[in-house]
C-alpha atoms as a PDB file:
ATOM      1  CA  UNK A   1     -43.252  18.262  30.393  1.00  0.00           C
ATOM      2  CA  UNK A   2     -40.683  19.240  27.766  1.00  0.00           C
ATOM      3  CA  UNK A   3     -41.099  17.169  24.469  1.00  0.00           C
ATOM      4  CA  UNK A   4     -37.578  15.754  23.619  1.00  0.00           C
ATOM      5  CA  UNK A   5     -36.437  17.099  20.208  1.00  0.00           C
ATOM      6  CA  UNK A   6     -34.461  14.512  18.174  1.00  0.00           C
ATOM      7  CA  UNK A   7     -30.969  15.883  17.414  1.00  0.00           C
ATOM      8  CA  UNK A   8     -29.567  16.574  13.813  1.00  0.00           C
ATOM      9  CA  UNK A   9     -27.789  13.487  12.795  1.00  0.00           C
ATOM     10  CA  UNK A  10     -24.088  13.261  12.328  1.00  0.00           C
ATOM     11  CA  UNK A  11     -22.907  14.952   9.552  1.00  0.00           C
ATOM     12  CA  UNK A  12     -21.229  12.333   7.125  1.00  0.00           C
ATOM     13  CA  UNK A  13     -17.172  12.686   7.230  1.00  0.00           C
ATOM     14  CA  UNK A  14     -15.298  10.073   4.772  1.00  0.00           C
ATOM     15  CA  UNK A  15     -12.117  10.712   6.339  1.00  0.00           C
ATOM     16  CA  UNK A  16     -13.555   9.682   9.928  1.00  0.00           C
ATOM     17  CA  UNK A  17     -15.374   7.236   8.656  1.00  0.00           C
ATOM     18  CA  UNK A  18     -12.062   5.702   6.915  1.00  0.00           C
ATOM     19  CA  UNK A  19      -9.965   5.819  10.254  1.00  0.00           C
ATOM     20  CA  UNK A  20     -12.624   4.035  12.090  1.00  0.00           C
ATOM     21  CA  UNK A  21     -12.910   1.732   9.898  1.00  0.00           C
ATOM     22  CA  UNK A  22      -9.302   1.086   9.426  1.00  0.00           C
ATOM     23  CA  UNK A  23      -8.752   1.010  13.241  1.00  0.00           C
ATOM     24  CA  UNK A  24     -11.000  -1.953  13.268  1.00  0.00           C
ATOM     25  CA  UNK A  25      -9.510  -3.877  10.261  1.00  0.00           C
ATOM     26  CA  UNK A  26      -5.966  -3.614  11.130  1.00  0.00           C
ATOM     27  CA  UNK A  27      -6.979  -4.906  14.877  1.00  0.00           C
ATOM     28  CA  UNK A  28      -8.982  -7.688  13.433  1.00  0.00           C
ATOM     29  CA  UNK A  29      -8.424  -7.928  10.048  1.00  0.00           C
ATOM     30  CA  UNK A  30     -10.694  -8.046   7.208  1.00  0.00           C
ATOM     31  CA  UNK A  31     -12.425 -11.648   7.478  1.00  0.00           C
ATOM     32  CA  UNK A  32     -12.774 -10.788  11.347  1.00  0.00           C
ATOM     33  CA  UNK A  33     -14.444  -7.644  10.953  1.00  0.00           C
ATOM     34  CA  UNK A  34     -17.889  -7.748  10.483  1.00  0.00           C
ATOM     35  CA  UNK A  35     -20.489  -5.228   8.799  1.00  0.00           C
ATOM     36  CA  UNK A  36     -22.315  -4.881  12.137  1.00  0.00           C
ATOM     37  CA  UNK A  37     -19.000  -3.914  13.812  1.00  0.00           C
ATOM     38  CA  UNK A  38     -18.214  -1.290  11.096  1.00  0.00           C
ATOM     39  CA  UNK A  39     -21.604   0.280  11.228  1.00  0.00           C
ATOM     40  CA  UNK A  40     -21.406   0.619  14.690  1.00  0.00           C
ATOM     41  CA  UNK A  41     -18.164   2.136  14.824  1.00  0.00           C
ATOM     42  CA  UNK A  42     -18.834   4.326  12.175  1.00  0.00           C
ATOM     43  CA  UNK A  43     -22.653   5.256  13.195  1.00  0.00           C
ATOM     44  CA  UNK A  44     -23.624   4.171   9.903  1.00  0.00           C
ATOM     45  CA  UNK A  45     -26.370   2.325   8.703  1.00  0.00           C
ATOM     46  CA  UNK A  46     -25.457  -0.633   6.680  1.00  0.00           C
ATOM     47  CA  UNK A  47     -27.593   1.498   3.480  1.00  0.00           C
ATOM     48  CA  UNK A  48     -25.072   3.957   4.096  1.00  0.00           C
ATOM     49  CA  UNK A  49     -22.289   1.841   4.232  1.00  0.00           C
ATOM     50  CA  UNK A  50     -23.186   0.411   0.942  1.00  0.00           C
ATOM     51  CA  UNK A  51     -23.628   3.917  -0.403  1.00  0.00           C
ATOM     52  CA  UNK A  52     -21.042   5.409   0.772  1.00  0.00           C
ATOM     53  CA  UNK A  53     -18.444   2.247   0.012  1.00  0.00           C
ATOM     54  CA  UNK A  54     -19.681   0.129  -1.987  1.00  0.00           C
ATOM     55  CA  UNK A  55     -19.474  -2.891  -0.191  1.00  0.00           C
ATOM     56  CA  UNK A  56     -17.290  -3.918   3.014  1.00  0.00           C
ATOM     57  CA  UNK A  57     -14.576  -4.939   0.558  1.00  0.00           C
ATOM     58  CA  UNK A  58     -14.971  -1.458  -0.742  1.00  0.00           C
ATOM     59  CA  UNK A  59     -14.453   0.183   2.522  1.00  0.00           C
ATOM     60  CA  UNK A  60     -11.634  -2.097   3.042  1.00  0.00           C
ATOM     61  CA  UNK A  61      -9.764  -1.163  -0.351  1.00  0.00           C
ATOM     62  CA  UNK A  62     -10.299   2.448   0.888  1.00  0.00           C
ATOM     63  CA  UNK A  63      -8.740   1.794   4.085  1.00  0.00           C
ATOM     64  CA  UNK A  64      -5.558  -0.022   2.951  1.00  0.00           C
ATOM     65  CA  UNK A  65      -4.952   2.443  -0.026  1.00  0.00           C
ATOM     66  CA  UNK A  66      -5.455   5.583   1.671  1.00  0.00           C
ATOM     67  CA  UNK A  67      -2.823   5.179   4.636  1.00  0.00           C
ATOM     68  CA  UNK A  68      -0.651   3.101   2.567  1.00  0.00           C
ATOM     69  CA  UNK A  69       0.150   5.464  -0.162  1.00  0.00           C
ATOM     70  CA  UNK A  70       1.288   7.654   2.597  1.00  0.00           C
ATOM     71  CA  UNK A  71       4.884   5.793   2.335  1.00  0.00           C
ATOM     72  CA  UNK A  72       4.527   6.138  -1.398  1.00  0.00           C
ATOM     73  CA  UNK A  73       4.023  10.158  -0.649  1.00  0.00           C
ATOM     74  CA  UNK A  74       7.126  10.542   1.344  1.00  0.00           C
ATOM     75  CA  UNK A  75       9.440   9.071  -1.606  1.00  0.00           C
ATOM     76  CA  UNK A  76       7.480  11.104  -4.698  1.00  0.00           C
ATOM     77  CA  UNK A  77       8.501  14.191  -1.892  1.00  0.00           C
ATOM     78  CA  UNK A  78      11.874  13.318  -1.019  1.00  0.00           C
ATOM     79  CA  UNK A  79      13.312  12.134  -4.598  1.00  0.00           C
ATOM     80  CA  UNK A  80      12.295  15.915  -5.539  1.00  0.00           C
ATOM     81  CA  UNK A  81      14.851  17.349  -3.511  1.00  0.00           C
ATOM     82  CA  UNK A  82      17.496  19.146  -5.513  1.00  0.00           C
ATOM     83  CA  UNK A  83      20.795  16.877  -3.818  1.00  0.00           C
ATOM     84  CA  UNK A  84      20.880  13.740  -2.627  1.00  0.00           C
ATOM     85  CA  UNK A  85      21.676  14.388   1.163  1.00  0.00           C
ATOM     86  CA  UNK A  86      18.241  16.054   1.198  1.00  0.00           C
ATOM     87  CA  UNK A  87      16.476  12.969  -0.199  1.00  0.00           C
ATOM     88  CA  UNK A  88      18.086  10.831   2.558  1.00  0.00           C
ATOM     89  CA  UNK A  89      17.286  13.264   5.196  1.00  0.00           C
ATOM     90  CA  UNK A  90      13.594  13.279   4.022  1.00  0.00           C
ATOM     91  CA  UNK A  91      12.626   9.434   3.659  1.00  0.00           C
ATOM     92  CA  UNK A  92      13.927   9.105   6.972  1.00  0.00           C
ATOM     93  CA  UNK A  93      12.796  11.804   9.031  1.00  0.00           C
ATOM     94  CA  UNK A  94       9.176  12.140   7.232  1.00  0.00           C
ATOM     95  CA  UNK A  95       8.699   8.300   7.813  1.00  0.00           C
ATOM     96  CA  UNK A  96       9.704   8.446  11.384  1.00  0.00           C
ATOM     97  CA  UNK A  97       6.763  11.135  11.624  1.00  0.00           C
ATOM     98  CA  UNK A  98       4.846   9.195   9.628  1.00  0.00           C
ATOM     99  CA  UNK A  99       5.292   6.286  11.564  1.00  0.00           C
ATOM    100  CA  UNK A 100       4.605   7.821  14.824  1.00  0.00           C
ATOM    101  CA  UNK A 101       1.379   9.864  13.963  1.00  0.00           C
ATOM    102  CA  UNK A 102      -1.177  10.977  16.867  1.00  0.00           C
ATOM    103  CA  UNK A 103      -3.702   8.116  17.220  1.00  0.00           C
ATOM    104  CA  UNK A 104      -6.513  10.413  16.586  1.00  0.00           C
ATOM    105  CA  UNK A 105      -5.206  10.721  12.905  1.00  0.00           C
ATOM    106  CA  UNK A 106      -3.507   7.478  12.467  1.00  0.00           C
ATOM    107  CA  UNK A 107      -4.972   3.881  12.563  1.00  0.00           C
ATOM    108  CA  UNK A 108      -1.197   2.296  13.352  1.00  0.00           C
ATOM    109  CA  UNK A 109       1.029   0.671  11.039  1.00  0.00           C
ATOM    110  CA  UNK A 110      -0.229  -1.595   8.533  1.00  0.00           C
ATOM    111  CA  UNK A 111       2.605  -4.316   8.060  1.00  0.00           C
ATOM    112  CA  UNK A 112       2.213  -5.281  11.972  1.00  0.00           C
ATOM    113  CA  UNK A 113      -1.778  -5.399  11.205  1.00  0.00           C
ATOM    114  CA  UNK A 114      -3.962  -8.334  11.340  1.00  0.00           C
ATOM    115  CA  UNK A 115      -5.016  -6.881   7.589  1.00  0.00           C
ATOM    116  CA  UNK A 116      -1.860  -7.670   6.432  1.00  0.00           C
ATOM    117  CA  UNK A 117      -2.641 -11.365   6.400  1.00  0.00           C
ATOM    118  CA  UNK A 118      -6.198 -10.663   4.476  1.00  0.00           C
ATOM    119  CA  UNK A 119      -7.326 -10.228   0.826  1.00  0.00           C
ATOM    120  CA  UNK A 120     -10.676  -9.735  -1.070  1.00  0.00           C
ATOM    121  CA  UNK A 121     -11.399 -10.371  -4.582  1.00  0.00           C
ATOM    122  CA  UNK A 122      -8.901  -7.701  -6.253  1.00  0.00           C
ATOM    123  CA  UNK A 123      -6.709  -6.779  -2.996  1.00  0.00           C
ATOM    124  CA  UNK A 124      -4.183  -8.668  -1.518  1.00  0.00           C
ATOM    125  CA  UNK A 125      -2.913  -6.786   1.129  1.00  0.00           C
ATOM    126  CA  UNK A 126       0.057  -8.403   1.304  1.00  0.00           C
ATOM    127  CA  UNK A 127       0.967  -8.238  -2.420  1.00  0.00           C
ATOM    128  CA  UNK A 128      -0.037  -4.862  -2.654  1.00  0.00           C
ATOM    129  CA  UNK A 129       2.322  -3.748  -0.021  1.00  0.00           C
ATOM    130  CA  UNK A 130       5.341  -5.642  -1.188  1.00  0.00           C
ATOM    131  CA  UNK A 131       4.209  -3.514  -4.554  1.00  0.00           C
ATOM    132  CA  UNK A 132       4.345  -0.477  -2.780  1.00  0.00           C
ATOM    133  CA  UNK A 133       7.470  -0.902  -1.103  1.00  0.00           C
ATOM    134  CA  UNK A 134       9.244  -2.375  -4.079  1.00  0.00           C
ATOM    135  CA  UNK A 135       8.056   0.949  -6.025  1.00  0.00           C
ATOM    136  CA  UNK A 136       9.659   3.074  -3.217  1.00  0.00           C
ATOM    137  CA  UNK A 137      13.255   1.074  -3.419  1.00  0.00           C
ATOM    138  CA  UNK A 138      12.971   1.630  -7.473  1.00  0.00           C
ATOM    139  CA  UNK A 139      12.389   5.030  -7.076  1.00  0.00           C
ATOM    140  CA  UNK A 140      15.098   5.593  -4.580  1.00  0.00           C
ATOM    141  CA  UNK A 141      17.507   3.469  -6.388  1.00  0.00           C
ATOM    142  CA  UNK A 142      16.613   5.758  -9.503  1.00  0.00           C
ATOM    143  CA  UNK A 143      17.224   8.899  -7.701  1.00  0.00           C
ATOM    144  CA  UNK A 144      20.719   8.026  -6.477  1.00  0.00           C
ATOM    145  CA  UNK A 145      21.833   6.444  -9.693  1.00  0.00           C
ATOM    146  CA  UNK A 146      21.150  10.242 -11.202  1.00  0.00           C
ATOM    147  CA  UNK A 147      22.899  11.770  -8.383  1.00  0.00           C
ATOM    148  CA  UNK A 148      25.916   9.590  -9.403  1.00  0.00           C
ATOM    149  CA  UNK A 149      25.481  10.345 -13.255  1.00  0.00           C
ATOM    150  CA  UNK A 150      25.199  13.769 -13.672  1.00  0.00           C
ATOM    151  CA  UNK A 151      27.381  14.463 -10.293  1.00  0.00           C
ATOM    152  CA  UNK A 152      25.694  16.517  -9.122  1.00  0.00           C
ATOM    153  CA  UNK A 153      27.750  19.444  -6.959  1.00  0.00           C
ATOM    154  CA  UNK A 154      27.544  18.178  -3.157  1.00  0.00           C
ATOM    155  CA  UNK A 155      28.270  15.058  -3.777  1.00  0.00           C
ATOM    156  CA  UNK A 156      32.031  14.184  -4.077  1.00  0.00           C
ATOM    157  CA  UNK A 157      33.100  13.153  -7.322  1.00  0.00           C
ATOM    158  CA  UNK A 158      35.771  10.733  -6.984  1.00  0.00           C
ATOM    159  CA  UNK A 159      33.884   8.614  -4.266  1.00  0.00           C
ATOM    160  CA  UNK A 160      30.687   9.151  -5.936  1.00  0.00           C
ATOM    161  CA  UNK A 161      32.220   7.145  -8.478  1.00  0.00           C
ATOM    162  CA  UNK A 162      32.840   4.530  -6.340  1.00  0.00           C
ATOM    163  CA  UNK A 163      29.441   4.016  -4.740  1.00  0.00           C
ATOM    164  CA  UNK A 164      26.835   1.173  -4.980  1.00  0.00           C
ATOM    165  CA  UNK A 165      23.851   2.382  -6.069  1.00  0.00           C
ATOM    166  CA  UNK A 166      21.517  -0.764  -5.440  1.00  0.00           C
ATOM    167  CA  UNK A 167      23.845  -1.198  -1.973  1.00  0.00           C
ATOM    168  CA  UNK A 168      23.138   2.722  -1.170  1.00  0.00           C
ATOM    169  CA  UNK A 169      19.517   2.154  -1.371  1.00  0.00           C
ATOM    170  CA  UNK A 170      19.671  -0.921   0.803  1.00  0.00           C
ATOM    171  CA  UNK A 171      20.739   0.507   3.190  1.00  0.00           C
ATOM    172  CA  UNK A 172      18.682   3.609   3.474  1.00  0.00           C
ATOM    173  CA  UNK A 173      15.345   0.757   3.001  1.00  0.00           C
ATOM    174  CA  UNK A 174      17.523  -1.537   6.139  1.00  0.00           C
ATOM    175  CA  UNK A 175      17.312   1.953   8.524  1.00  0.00           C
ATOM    176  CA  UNK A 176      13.588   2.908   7.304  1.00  0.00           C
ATOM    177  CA  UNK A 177      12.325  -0.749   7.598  1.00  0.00           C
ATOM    178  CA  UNK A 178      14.109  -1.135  11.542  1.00  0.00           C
ATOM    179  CA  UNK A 179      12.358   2.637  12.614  1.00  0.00           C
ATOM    180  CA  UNK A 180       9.399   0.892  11.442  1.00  0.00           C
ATOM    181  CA  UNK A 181       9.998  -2.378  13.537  1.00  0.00           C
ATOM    182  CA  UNK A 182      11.219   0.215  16.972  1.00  0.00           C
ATOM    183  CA  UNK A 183       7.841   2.879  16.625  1.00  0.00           C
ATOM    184  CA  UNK A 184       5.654  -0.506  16.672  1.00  0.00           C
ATOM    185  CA  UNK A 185       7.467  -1.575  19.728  1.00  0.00           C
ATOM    186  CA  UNK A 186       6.385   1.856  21.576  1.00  0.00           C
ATOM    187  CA  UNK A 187      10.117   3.735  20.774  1.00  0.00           C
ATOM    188  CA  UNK A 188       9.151   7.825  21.130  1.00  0.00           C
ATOM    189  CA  UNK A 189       9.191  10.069  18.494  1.00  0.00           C
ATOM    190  CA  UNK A 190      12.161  11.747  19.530  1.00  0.00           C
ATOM    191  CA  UNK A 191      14.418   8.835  19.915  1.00  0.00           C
ATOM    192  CA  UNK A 192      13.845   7.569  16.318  1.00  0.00           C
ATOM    193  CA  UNK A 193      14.701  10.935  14.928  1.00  0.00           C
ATOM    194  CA  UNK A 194      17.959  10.704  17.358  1.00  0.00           C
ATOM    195  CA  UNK A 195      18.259   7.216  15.527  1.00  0.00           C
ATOM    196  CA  UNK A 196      17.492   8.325  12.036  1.00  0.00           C
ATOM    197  CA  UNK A 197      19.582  11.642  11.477  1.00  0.00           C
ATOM    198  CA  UNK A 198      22.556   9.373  13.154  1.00  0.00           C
ATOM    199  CA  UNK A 199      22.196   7.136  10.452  1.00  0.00           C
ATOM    200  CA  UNK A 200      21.850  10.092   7.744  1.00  0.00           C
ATOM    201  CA  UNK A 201      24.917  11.450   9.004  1.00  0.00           C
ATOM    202  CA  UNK A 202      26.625   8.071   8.678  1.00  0.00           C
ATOM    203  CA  UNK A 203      25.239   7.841   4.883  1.00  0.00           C
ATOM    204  CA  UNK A 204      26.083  11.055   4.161  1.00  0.00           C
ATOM    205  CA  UNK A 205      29.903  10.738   5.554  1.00  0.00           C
ATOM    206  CA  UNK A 206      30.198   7.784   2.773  1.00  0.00           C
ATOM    207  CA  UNK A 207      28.999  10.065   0.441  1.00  0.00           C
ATOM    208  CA  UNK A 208      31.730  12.814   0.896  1.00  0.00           C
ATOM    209  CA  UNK A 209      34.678  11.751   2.499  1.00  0.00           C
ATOM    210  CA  UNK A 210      37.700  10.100   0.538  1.00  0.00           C
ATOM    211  CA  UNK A 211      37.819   6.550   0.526  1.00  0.00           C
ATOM    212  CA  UNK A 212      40.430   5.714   3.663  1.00  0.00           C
END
């Protein structure tokens, strides 16, 4: 008879270990996932949970954070951009990617998750989101109200002048918000981008034709 050899364990990997765990909490939430089901799904023992994490709060925090500040990414990214066109072009197009990331990679979008409705003792998911997206409108709004005060060359002077700033960034939020809403209802890839650089076009048009 052969003697079985026991195999080399798993090799620890945070990031893997993250998804999993997120996959769980955005399907159940936070109170509704338990430590047993995250050390299964992780292959974990509760020790290394704790080590690893901290607590299950910990691993929580971790979760919501790390795919979260994704959306904060894409607007530190796009407000770089040398004219404002470009910015436009890249908070929509880089969150409809965003937004429809391979499964293997990407636990889903948090604002339709169950962990949306949870907290623990210094994150409110909720709060923290409405944070995060009030940070990305600010930033926006601050990038187009610089576009419009130093006029800068694409941009047409005369109906730059004319142009909401706060309404501007509205919309662009409005369009970026509703791709949101259409990937969690199953829309491909490739029709949001059909839907997003129509509605960049549309922005853009504002931006340079004269007033009619």
């Amino acid at each position: 008879m052969h003697q079985r050899t026991r195999g080399r364990p798993r090799a620890f990997d945070r990031d893997r270990a993250i998804l999993e765990a997120a996959r769980l909490f955005w399907r159940r939430g936070y109170s509704g996932t338990s430590t047993r089901a995250l050390t299964e799904a992780l292959g974990l023992s509760t020790s290394s949970l704790y080590a690893a994490f901290g607590s299950k709060a910990g691993l929580f925090e971790e979760a919501v954070r790390t795919y979260a500040e994704r959306y904060r990414e894409i607007y530190q990214q796009a407000v770089a951009e040398r004219d404002l066109r470009t910015v436009v072009e890249r908070i929509l197009i880089d969150s409809v990617h965003e937004f429809t990331r391979s499964s293997d990679v990407h636990p889903g979008c948090l604002l339709s998750s169950a962990a949306m409705t949870d907290r623990t003792s210094t994150l409110d998911t909720s709060a923290y989101y409405a944070e995060l997206q009030g940070w990305n409108e600010q930033t926006l709004l601050a990038r187009v109200e610089r576009a419009i005060r130093d006029g800068e060359p694409e941009l047409d002077e005369e109906v730059a002048a004319g142009v909401d700033a706060a309404a501007l960034t509205g919309v662009v939020q409005s369009v970026v918000h509703g791709l949101s809403v259409q990937a969690n209802l199953g829309t491909a890839r490739e029709g949001l981008l059909a839907t997003a650089r129509l509605a960049h076009k549309l922005i853009c048009r504002q931006l340079t034709s004269p007033a009619s």
